[in-house]
PDB file of N, CA and C in Angstrom:
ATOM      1  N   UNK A   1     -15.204  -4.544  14.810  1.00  0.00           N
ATOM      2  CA  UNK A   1     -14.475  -3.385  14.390  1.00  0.00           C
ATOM      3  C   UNK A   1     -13.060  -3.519  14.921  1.00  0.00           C
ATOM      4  N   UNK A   2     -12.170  -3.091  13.736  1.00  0.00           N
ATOM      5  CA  UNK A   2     -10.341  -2.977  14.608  1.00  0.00           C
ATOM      6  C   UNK A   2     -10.156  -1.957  14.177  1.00  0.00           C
ATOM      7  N   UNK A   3      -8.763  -1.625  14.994  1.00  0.00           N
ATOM      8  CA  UNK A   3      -7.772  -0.231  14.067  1.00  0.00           C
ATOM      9  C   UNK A   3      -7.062  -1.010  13.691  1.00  0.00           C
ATOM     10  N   UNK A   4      -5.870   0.145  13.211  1.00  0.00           N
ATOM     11  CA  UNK A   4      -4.868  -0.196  11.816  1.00  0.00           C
ATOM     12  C   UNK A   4      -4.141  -1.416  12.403  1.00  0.00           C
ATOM     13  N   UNK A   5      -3.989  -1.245  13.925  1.00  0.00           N
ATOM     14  CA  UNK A   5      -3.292  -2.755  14.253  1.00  0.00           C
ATOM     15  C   UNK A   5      -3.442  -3.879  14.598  1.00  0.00           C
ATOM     16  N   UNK A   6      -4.752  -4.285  14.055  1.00  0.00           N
ATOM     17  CA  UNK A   6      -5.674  -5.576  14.069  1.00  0.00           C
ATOM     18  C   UNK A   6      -6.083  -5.619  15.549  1.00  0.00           C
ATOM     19  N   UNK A   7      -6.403  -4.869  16.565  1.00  0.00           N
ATOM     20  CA  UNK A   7      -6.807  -4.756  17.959  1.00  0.00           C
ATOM     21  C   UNK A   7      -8.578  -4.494  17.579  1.00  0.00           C
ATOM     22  N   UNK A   8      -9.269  -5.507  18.308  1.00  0.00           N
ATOM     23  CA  UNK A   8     -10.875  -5.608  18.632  1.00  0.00           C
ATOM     24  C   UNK A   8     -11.079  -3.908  19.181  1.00  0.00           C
ATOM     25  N   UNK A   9     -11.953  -3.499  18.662  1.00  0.00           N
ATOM     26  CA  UNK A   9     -12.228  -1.676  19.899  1.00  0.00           C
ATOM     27  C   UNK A   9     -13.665  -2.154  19.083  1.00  0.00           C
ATOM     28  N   UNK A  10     -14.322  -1.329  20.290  1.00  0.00           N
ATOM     29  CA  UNK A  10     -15.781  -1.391  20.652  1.00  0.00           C
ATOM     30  C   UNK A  10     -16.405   0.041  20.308  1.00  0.00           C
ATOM     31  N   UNK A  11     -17.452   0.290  20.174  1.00  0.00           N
ATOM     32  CA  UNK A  11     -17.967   1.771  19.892  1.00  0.00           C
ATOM     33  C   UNK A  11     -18.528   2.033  21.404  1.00  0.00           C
ATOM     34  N   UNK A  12     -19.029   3.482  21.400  1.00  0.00           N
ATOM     35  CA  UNK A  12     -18.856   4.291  22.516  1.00  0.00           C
ATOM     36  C   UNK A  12     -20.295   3.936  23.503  1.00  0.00           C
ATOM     37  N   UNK A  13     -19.920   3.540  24.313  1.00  0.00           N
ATOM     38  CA  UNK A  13     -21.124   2.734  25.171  1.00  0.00           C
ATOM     39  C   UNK A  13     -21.578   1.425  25.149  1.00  0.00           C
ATOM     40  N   UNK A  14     -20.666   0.646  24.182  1.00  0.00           N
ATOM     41  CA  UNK A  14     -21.103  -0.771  24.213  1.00  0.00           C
ATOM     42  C   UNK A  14     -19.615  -1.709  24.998  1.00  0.00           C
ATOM     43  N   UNK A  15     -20.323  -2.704  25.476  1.00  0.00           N
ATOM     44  CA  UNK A  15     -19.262  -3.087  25.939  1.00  0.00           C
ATOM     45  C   UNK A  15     -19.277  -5.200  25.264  1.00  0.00           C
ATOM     46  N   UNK A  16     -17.891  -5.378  25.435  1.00  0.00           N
ATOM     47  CA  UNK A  16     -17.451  -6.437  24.525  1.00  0.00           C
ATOM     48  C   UNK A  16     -18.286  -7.600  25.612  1.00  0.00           C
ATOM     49  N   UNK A  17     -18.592  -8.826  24.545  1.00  0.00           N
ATOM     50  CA  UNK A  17     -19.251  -9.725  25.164  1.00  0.00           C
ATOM     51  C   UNK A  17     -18.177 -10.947  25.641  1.00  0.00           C
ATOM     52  N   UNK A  18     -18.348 -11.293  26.306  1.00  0.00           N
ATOM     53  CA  UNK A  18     -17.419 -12.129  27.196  1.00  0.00           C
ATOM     54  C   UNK A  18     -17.194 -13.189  26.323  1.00  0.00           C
ATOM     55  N   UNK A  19     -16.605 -14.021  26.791  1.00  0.00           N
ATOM     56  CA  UNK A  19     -16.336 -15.368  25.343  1.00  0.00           C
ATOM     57  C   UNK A  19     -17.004 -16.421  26.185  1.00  0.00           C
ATOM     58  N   UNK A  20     -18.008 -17.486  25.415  1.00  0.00           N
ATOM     59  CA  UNK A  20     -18.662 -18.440  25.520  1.00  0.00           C
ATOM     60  C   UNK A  20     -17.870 -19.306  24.847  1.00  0.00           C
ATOM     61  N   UNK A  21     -18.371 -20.561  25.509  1.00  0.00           N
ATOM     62  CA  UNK A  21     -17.783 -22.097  24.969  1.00  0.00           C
ATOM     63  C   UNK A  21     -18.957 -22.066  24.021  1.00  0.00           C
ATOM     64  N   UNK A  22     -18.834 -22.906  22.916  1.00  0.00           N
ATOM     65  CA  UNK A  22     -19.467 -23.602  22.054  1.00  0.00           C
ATOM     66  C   UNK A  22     -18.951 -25.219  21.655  1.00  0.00           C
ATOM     67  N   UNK A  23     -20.751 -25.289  21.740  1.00  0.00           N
ATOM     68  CA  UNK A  23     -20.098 -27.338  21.509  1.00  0.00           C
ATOM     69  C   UNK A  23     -19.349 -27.369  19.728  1.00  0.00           C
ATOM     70  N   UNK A  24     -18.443 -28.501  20.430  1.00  0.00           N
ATOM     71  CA  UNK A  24     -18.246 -28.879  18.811  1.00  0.00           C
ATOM     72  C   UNK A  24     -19.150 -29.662  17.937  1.00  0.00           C
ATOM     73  N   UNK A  25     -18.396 -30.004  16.423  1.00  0.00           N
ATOM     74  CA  UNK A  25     -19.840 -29.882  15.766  1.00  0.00           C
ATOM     75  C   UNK A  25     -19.936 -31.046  15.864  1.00  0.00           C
ATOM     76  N   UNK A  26     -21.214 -32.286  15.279  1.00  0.00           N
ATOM     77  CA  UNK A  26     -21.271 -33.077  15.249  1.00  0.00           C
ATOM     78  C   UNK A  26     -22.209 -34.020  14.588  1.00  0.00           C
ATOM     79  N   UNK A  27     -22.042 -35.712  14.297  1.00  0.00           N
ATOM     80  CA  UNK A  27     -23.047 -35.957  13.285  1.00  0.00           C
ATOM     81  C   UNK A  27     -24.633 -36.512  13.851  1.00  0.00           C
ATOM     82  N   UNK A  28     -24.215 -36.814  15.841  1.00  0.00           N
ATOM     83  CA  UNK A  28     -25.762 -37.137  16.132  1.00  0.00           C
ATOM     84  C   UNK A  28     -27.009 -36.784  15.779  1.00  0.00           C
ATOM     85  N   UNK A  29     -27.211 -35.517  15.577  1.00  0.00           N
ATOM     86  CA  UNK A  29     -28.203 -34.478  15.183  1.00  0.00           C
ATOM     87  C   UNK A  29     -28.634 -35.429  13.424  1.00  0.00           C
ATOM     88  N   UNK A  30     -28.110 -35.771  13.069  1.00  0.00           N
ATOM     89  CA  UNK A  30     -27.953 -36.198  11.996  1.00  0.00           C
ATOM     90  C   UNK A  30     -28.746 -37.748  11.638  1.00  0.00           C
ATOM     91  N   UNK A  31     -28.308 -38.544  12.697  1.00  0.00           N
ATOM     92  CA  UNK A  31     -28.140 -40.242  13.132  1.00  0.00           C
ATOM     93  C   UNK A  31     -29.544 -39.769  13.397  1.00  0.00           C
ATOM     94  N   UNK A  32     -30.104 -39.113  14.429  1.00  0.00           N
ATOM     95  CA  UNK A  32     -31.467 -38.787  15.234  1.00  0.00           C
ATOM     96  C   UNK A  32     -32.306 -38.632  14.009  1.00  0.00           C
ATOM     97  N   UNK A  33     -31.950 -37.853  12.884  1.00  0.00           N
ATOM     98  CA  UNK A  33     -33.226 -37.210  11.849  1.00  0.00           C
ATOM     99  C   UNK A  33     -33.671 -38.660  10.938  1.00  0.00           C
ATOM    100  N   UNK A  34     -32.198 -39.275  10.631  1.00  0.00           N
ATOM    101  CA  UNK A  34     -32.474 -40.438   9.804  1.00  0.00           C
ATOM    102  C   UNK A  34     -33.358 -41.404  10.733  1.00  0.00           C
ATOM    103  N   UNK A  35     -32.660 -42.129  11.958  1.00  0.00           N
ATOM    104  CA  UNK A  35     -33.825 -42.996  12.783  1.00  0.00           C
ATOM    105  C   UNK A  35     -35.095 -42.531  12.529  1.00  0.00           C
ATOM    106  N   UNK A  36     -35.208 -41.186  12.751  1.00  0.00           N
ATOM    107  CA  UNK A  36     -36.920 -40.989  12.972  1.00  0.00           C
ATOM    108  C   UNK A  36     -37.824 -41.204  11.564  1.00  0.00           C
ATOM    109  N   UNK A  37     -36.829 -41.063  10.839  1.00  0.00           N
ATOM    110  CA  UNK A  37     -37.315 -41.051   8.828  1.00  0.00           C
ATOM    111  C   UNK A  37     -37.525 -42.184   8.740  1.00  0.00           C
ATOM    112  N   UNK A  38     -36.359 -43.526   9.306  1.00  0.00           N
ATOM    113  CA  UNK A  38     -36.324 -44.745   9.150  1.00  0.00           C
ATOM    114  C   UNK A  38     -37.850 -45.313   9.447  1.00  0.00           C
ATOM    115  N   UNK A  39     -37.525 -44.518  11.192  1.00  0.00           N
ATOM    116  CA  UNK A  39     -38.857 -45.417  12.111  1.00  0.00           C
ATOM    117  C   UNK A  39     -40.309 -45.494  11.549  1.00  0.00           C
ATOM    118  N   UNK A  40     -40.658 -44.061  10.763  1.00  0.00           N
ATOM    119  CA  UNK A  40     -42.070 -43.764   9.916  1.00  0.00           C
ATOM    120  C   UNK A  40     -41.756 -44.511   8.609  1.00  0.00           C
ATOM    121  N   UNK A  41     -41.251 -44.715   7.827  1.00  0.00           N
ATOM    122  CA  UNK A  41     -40.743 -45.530   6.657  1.00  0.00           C
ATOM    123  C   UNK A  41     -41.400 -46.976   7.527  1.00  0.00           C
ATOM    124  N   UNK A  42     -40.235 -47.003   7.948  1.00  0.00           N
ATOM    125  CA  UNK A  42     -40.580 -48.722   8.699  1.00  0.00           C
ATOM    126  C   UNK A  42     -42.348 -48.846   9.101  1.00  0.00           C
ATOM    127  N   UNK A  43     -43.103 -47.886   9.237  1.00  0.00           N
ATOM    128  CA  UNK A  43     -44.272 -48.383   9.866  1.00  0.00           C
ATOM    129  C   UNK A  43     -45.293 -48.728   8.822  1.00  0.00           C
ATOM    130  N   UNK A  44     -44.670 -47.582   7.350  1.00  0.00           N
ATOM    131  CA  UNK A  44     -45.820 -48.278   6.356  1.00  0.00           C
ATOM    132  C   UNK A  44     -44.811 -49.385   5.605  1.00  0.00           C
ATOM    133  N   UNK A  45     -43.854 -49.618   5.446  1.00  0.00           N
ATOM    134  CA  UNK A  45     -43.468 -50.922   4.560  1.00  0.00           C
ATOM    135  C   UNK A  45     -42.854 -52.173   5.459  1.00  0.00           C
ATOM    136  N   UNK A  46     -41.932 -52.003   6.944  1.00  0.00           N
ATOM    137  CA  UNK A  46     -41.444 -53.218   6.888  1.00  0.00           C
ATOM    138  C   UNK A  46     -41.112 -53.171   8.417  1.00  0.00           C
ATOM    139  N   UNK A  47     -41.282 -54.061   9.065  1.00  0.00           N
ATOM    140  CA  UNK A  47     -40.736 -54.370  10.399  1.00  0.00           C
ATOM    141  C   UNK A  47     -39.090 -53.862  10.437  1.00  0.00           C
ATOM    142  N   UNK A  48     -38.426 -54.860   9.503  1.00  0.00           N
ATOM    143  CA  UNK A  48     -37.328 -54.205   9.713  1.00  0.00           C
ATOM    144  C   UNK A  48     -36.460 -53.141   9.873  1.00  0.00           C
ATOM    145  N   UNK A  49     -37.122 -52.282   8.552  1.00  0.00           N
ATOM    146  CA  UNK A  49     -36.680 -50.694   8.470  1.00  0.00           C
ATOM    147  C   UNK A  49     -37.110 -50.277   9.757  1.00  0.00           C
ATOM    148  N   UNK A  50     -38.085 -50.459  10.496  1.00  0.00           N
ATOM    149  CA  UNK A  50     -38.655 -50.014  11.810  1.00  0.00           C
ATOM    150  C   UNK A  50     -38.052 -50.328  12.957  1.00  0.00           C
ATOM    151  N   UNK A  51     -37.191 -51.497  12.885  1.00  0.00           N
ATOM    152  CA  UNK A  51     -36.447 -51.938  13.645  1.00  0.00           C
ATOM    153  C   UNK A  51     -35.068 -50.960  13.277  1.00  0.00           C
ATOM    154  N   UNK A  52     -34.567 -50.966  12.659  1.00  0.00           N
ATOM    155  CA  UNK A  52     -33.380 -50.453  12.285  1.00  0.00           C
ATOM    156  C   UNK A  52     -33.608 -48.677  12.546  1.00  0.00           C
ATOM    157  N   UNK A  53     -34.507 -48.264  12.363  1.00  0.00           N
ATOM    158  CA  UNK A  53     -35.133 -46.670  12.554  1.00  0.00           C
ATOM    159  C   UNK A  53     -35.155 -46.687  14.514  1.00  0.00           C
ATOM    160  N   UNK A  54     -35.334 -47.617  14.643  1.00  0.00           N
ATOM    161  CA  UNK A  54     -35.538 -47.435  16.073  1.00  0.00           C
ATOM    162  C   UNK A  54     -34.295 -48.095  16.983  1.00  0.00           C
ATOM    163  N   UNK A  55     -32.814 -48.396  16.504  1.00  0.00           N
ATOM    164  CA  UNK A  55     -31.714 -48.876  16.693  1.00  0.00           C
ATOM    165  C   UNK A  55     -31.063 -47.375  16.303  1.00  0.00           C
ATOM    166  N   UNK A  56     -31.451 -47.039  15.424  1.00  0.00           N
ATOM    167  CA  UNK A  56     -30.090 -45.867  14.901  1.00  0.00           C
ATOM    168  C   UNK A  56     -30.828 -44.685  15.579  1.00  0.00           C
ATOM    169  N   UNK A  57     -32.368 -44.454  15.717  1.00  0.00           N
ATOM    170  CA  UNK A  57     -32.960 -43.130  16.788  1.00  0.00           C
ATOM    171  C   UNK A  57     -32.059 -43.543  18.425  1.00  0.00           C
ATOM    172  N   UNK A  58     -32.090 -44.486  18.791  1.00  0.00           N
ATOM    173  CA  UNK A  58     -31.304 -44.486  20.477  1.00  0.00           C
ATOM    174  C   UNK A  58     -29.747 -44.863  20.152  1.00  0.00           C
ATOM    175  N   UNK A  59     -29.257 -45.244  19.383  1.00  0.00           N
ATOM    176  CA  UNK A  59     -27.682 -44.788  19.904  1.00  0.00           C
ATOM    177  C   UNK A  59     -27.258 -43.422  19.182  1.00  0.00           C
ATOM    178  N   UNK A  60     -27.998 -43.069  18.260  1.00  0.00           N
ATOM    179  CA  UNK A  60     -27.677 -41.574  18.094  1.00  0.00           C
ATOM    180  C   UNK A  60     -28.278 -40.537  19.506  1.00  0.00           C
ATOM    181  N   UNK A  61     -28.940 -41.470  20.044  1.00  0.00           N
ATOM    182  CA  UNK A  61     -29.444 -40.519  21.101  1.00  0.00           C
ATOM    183  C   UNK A  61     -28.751 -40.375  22.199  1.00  0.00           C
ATOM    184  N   UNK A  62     -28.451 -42.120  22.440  1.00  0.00           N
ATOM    185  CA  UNK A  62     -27.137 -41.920  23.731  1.00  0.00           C
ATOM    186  C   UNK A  62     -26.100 -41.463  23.139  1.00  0.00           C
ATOM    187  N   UNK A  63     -26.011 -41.144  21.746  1.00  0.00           N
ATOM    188  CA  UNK A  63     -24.277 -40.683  21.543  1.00  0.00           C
ATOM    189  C   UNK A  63     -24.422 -39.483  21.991  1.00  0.00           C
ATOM    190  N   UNK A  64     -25.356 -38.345  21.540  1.00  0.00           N
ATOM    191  CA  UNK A  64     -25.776 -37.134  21.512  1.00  0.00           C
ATOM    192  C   UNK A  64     -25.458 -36.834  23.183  1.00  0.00           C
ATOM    193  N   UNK A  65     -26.692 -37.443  23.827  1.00  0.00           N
ATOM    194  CA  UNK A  65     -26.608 -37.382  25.237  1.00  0.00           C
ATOM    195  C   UNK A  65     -25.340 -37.784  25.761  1.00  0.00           C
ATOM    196  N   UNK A  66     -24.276 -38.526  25.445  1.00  0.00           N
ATOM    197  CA  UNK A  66     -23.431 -39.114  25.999  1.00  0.00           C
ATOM    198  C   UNK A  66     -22.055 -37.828  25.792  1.00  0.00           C
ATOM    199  N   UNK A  67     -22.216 -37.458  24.620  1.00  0.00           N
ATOM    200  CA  UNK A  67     -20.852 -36.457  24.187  1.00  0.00           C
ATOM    201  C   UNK A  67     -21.507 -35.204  24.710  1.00  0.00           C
ATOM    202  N   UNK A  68     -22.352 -34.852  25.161  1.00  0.00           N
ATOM    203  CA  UNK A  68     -22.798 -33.647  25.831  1.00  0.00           C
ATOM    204  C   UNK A  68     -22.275 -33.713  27.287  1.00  0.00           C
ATOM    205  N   UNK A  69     -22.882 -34.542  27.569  1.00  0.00           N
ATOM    206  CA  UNK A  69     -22.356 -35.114  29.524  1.00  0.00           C
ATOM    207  C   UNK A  69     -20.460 -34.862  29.455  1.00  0.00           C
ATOM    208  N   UNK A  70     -19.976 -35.487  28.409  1.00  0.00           N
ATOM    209  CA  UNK A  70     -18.675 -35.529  28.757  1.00  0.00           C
ATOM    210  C   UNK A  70     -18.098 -33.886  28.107  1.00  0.00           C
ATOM    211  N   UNK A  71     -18.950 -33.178  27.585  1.00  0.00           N
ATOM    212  CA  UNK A  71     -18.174 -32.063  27.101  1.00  0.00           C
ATOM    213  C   UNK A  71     -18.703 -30.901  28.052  1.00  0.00           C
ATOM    214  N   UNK A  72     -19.550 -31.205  28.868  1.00  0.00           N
ATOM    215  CA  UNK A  72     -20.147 -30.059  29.910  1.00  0.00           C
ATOM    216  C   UNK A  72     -19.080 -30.297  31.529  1.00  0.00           C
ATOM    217  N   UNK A  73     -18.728 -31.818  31.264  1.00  0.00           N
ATOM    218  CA  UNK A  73     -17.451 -32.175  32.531  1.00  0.00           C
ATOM    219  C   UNK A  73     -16.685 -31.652  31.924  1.00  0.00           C
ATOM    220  N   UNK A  74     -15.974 -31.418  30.784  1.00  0.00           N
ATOM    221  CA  UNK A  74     -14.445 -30.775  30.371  1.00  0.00           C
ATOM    222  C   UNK A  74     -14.640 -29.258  30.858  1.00  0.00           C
ATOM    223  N   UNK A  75     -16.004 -29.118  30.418  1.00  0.00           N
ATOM    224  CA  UNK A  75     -15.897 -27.610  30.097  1.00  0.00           C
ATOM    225  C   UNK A  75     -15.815 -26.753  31.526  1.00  0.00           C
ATOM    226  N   UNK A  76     -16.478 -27.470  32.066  1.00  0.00           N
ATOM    227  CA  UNK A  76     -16.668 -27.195  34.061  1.00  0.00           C
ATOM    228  C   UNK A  76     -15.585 -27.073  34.672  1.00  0.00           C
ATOM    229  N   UNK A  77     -14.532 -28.373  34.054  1.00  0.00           N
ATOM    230  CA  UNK A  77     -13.387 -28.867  35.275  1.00  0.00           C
ATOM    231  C   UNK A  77     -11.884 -27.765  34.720  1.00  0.00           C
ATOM    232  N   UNK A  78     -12.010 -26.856  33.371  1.00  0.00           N
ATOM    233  CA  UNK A  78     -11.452 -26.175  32.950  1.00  0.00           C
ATOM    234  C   UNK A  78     -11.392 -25.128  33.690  1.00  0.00           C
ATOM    235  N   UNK A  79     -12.960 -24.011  34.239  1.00  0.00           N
ATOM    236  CA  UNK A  79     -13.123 -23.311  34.523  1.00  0.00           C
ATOM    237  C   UNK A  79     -12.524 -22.820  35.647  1.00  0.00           C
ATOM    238  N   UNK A  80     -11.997 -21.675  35.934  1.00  0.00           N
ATOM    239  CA  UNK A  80     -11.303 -21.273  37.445  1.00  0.00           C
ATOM    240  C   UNK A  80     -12.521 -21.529  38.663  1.00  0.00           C
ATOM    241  N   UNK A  81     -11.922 -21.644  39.576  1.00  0.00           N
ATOM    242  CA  UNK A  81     -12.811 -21.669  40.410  1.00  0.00           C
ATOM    243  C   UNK A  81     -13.519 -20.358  41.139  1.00  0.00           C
ATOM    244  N   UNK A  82     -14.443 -19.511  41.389  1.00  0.00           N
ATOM    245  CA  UNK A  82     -14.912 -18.263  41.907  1.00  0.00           C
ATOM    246  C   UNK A  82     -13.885 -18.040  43.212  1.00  0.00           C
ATOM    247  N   UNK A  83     -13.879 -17.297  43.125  1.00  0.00           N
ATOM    248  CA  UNK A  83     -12.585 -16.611  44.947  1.00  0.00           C
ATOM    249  C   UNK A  83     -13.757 -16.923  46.173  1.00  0.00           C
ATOM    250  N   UNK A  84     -13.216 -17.608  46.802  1.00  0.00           N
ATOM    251  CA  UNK A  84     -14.073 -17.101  47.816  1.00  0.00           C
ATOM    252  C   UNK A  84     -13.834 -16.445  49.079  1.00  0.00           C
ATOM    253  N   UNK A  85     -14.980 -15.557  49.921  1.00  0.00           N
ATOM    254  CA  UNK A  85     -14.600 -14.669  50.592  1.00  0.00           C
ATOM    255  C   UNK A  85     -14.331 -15.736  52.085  1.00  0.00           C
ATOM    256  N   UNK A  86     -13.052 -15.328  52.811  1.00  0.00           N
ATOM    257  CA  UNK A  86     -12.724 -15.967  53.941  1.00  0.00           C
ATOM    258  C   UNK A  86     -13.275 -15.168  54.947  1.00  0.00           C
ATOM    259  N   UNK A  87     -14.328 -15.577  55.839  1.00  0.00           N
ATOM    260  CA  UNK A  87     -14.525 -14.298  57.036  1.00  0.00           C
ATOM    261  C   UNK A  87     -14.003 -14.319  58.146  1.00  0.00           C
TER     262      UNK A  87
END
């Protein structure tokens, strides 16, 4: 909801939700579905397709795993640090 001057306002008792990071988008999710299609393909017709299903399931997997690791360090080393109390 806004008023007339494009300003966010909230209704009466709710309060605004803080802003979350979201990952960006990406095609691992993608690389992962085909390997696994490949890998069952490959088991009724051909070694190879099975080979190749099971090459494109792990580097889509370390990519996946790999761009997560490095986007959870950005996202961390961005963050302010909490105050802390001096006693």
């Amino acid at each position: 909801m806004s008023d007339d001057h494009g300003h966010h306002t909230t209704r009466e008792g709710w309060e605004p939700l803080e802003h979350q990071h979201l990952p960006q988008p990406t095609y691992f999710p993608s690389g992962l579905a085909m390997g696994t299609a490949f890998i069952f393909w490959g088991l009724i017709t051909s070694w190879v397709i099975f080979a190749v299903g099971i090459g494109l399931f792990v580097a889509a997997l370390a990519g996946w795993i790999s761009e997560i690791g490095h986007e959870r360090k950005h996202h961390e080393s961005s963050e302010p640090l909490p105050p802390t109390d001096a006693c």
